[in-house]
C-alpha atoms as a PDB file:
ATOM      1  CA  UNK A   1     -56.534  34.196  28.438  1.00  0.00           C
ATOM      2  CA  UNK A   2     -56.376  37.849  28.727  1.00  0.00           C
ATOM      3  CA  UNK A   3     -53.683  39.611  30.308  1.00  0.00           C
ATOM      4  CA  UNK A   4     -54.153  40.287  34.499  1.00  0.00           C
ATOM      5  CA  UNK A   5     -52.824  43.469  35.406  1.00  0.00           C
ATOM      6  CA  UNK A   6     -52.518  43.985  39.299  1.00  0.00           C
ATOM      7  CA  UNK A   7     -53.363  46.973  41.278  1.00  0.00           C
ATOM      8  CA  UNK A   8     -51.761  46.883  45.047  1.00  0.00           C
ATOM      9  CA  UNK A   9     -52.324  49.614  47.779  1.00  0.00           C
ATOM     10  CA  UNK A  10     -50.142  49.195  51.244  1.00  0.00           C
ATOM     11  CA  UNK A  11     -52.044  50.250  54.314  1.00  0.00           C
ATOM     12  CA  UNK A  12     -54.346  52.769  52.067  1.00  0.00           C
ATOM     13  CA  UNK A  13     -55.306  55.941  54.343  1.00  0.00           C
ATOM     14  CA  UNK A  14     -57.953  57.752  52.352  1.00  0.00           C
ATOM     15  CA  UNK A  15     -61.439  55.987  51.644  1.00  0.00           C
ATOM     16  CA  UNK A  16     -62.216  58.777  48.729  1.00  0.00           C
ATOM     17  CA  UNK A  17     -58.250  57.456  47.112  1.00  0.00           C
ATOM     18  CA  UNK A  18     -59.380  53.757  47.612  1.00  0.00           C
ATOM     19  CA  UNK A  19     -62.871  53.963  46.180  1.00  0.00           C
ATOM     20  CA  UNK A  20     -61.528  55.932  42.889  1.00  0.00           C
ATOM     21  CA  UNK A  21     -58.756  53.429  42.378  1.00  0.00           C
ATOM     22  CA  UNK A  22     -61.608  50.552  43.043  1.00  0.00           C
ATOM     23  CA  UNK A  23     -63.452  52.307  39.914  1.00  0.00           C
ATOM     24  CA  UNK A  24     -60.302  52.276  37.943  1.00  0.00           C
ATOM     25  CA  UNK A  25     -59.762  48.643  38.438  1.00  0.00           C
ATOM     26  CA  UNK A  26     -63.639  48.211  37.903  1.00  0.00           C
ATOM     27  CA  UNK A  27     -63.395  50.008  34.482  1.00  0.00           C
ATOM     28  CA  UNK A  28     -60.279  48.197  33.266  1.00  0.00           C
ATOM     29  CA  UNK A  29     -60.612  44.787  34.782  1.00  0.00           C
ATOM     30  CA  UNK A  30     -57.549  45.108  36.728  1.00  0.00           C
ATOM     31  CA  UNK A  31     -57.639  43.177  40.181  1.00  0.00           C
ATOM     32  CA  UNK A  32     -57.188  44.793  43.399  1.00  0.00           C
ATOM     33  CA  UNK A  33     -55.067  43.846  46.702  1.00  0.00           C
ATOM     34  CA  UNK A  34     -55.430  45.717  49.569  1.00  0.00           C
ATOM     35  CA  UNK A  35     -52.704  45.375  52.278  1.00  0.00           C
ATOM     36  CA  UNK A  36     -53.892  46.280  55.293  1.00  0.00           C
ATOM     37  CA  UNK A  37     -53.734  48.215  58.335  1.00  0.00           C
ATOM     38  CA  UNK A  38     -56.240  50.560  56.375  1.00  0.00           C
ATOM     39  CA  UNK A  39     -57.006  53.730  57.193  1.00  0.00           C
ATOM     40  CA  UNK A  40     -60.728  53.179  56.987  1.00  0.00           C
ATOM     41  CA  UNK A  41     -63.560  51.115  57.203  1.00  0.00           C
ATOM     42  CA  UNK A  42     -64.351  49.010  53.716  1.00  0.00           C
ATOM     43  CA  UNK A  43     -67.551  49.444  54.308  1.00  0.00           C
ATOM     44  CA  UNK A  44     -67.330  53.320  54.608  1.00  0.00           C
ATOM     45  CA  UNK A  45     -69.387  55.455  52.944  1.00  0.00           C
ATOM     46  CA  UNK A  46     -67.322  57.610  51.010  1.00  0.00           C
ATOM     47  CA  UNK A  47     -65.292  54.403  49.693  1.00  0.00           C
ATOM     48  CA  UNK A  48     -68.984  53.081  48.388  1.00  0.00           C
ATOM     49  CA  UNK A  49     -69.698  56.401  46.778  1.00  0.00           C
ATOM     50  CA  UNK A  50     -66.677  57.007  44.908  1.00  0.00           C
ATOM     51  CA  UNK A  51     -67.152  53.789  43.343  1.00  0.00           C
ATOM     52  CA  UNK A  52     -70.842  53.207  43.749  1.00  0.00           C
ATOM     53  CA  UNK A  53     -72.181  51.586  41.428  1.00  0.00           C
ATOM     54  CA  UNK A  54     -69.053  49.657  40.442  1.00  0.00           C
ATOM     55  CA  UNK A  55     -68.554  47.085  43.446  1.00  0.00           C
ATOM     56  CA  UNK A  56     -69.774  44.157  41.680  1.00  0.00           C
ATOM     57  CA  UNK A  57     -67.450  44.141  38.660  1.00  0.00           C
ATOM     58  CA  UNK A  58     -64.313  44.452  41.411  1.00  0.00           C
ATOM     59  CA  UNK A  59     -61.662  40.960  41.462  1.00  0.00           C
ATOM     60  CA  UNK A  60     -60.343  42.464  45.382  1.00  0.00           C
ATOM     61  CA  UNK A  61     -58.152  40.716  47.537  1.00  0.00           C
ATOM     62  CA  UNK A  62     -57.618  41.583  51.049  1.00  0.00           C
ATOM     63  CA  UNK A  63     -54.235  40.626  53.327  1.00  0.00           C
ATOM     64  CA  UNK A  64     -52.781  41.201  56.812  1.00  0.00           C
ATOM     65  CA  UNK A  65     -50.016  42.556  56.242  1.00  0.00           C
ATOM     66  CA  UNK A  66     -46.984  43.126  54.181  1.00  0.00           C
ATOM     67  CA  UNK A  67     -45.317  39.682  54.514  1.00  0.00           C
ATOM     68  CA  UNK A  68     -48.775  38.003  53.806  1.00  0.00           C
ATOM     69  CA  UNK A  69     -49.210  40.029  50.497  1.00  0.00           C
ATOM     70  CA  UNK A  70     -45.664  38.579  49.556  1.00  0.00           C
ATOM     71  CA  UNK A  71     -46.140  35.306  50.984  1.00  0.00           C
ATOM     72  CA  UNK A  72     -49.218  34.504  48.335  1.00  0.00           C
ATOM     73  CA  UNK A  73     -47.835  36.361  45.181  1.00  0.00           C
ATOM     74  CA  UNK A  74     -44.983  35.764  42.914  1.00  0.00           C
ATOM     75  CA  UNK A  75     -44.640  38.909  41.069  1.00  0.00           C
ATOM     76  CA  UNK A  76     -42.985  40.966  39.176  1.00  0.00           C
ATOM     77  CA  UNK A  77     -43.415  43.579  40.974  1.00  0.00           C
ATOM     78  CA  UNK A  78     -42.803  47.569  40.278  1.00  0.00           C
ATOM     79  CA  UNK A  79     -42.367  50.022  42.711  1.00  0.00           C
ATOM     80  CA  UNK A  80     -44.365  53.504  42.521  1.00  0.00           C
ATOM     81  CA  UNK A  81     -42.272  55.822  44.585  1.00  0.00           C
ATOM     82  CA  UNK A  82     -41.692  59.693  44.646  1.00  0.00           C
ATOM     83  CA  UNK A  83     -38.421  58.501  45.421  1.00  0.00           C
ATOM     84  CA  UNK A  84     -37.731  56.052  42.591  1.00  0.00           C
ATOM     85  CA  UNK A  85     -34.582  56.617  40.116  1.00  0.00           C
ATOM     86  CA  UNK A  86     -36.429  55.679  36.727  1.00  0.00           C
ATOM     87  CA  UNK A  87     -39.166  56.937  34.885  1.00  0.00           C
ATOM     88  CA  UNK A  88     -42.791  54.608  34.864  1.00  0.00           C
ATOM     89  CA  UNK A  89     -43.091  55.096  31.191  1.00  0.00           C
ATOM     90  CA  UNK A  90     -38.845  53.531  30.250  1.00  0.00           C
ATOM     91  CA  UNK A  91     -40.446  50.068  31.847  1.00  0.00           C
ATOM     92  CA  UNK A  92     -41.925  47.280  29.917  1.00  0.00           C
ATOM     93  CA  UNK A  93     -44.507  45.877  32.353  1.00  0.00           C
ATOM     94  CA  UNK A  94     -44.857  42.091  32.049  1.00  0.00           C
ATOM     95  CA  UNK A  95     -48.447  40.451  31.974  1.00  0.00           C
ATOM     96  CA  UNK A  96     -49.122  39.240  35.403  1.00  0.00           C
ATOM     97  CA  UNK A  97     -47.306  42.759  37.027  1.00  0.00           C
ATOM     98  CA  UNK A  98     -47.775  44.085  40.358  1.00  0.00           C
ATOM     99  CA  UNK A  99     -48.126  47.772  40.287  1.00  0.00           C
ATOM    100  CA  UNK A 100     -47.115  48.540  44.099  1.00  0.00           C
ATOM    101  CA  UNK A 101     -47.999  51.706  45.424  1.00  0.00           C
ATOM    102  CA  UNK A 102     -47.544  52.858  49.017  1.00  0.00           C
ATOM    103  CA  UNK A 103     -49.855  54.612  51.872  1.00  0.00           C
ATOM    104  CA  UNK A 104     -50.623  58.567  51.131  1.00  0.00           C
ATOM    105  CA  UNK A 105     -48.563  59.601  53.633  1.00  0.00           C
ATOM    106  CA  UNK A 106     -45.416  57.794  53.829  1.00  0.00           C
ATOM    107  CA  UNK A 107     -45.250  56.240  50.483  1.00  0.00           C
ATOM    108  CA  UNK A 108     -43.952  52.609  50.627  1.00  0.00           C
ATOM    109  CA  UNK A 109     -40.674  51.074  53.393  1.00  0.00           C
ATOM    110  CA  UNK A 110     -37.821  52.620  52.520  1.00  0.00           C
ATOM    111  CA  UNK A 111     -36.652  49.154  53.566  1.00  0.00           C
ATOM    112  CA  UNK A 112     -38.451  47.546  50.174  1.00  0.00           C
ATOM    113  CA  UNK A 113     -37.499  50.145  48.061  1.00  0.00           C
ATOM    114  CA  UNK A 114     -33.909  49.969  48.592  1.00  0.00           C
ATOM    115  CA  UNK A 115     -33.828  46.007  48.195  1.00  0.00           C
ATOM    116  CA  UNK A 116     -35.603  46.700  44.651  1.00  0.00           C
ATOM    117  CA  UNK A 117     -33.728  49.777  42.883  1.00  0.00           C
ATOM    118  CA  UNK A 118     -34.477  48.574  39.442  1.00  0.00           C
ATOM    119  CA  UNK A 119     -38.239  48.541  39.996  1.00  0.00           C
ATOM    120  CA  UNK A 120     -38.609  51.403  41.770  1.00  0.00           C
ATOM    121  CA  UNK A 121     -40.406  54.052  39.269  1.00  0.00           C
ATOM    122  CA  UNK A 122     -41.818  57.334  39.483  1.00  0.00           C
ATOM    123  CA  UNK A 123     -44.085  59.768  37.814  1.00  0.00           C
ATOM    124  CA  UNK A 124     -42.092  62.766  36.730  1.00  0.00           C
ATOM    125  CA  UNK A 125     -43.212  66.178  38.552  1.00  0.00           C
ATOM    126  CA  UNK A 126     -41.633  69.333  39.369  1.00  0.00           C
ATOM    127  CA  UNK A 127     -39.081  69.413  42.401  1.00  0.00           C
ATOM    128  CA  UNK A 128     -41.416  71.594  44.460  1.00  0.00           C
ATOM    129  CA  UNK A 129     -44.450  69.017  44.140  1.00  0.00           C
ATOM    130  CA  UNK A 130     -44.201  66.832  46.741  1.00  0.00           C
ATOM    131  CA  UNK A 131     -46.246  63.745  44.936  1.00  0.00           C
ATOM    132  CA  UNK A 132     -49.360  63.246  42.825  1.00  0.00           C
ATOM    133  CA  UNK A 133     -52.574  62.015  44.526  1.00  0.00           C
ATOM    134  CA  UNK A 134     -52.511  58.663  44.788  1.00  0.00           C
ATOM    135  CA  UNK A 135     -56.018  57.622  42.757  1.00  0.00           C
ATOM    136  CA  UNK A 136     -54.393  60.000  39.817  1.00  0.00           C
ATOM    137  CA  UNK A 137     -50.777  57.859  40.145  1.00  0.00           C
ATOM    138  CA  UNK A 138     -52.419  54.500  39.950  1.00  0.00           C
ATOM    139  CA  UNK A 139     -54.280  55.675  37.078  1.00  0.00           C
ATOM    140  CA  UNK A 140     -51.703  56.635  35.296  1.00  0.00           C
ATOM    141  CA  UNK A 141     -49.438  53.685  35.400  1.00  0.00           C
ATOM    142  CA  UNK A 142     -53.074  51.591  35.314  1.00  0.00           C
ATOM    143  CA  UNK A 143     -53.329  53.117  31.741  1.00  0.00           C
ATOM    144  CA  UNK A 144     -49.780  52.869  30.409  1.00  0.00           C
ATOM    145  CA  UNK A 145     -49.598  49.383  31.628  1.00  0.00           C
ATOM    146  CA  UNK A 146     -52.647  48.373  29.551  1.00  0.00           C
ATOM    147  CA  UNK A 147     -51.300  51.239  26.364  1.00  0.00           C
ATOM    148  CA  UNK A 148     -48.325  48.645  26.231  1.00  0.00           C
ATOM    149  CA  UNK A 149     -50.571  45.463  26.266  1.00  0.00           C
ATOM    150  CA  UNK A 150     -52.392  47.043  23.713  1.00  0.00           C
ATOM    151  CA  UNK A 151     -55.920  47.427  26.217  1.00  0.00           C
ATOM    152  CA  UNK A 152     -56.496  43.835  25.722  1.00  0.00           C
ATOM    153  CA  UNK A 153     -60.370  43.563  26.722  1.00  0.00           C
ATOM    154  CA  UNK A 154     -61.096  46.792  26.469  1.00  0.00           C
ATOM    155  CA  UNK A 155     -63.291  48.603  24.252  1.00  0.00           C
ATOM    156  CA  UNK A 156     -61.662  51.210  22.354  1.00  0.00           C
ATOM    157  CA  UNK A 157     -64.219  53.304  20.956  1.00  0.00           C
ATOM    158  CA  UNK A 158     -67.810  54.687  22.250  1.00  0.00           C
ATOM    159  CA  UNK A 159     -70.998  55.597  20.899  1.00  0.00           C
ATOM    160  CA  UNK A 160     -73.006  58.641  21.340  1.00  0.00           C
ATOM    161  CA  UNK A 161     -75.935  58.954  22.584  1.00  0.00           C
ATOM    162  CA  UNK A 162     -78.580  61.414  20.782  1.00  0.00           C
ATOM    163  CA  UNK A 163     -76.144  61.118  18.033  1.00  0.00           C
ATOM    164  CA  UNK A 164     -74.167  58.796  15.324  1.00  0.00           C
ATOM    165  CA  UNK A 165     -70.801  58.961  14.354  1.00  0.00           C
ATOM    166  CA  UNK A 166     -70.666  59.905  10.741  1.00  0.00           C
ATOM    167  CA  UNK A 167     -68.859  57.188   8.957  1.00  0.00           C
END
């Protein structure tokens, strides 16, 4: 069985963010939970259009709330927060993880993030930036989750197409 890796937004504000993140998940067969309140419609058209034509390969979960996210998941679950005390690429990320990622605005509850110190994780930056976008930071940690599985599923090379790679 191949490895599940799991993509979460909290109360995602920006349909463009959401629908690029959709396509990431799309491309690498992670699944996706979205926690609401969102800050959108799913059936809005810029979500559709940033990840048009990938809906139908998309494993997407929906939940009411924070509570009923944990409720009907088990973990382990990491943390990505501007605020976080160790760097995303110093953790080994179990098959099965939750990468946890909070609204564009706010980020995730403080209140979490303090009960979970040693899964809180960050993306290095300058200390003028204030964060990353957040459809860049999932792909980011997306792709070094499935670097460390070794991209199980995925197809590691590509072909061109007027061309043929000389062997």
């Amino acid at each position: 069985m191949a490895a599940i890796l799991n993509i979460v937004l909290v109360e995602p504000e920006i349909p463009q963010n959401t629908g690029n993140i959709a396509r990431t998940c799309a491309a690498t067969g992670a699944r996706l939970h979205l926690v609401e309140p969102l800050g959108f419609r799913i059936d809005d058209r810029q979500l559709k259009r940033a990840g048009l034509d990938y809906w139908h390969l998309l494993d997407i979960t929906y939940y009411k709330d924070l509570s009923d996210f944990f409720d009907r998941n088990t973990g382990p679950f990491y943390y990505f927060t501007t605020k976080g005390q160790h760097v995303y690429s110093d953790v080994s990320y179990p098959e099965g993880s939750y990468l946890v990622f909070g609204k564009e605005t706010a980020g995730l509850p403080e209140e979490l993030l303090v009960q979970n110190p040693d899964r809180c994780v960050r993306l290095p930056m300058i200390g003028e930036a204030r964060s990353l976008n957040l459809s860049n930071t999932v792909a980011v940690a997306a792709f070094e989750t499935l670097r460390q599985w070794g991209f199980p599923e995925l197809q590691n090379s590509g072909q061109l197409t007027k061309y043929h790679w000389g062997e």
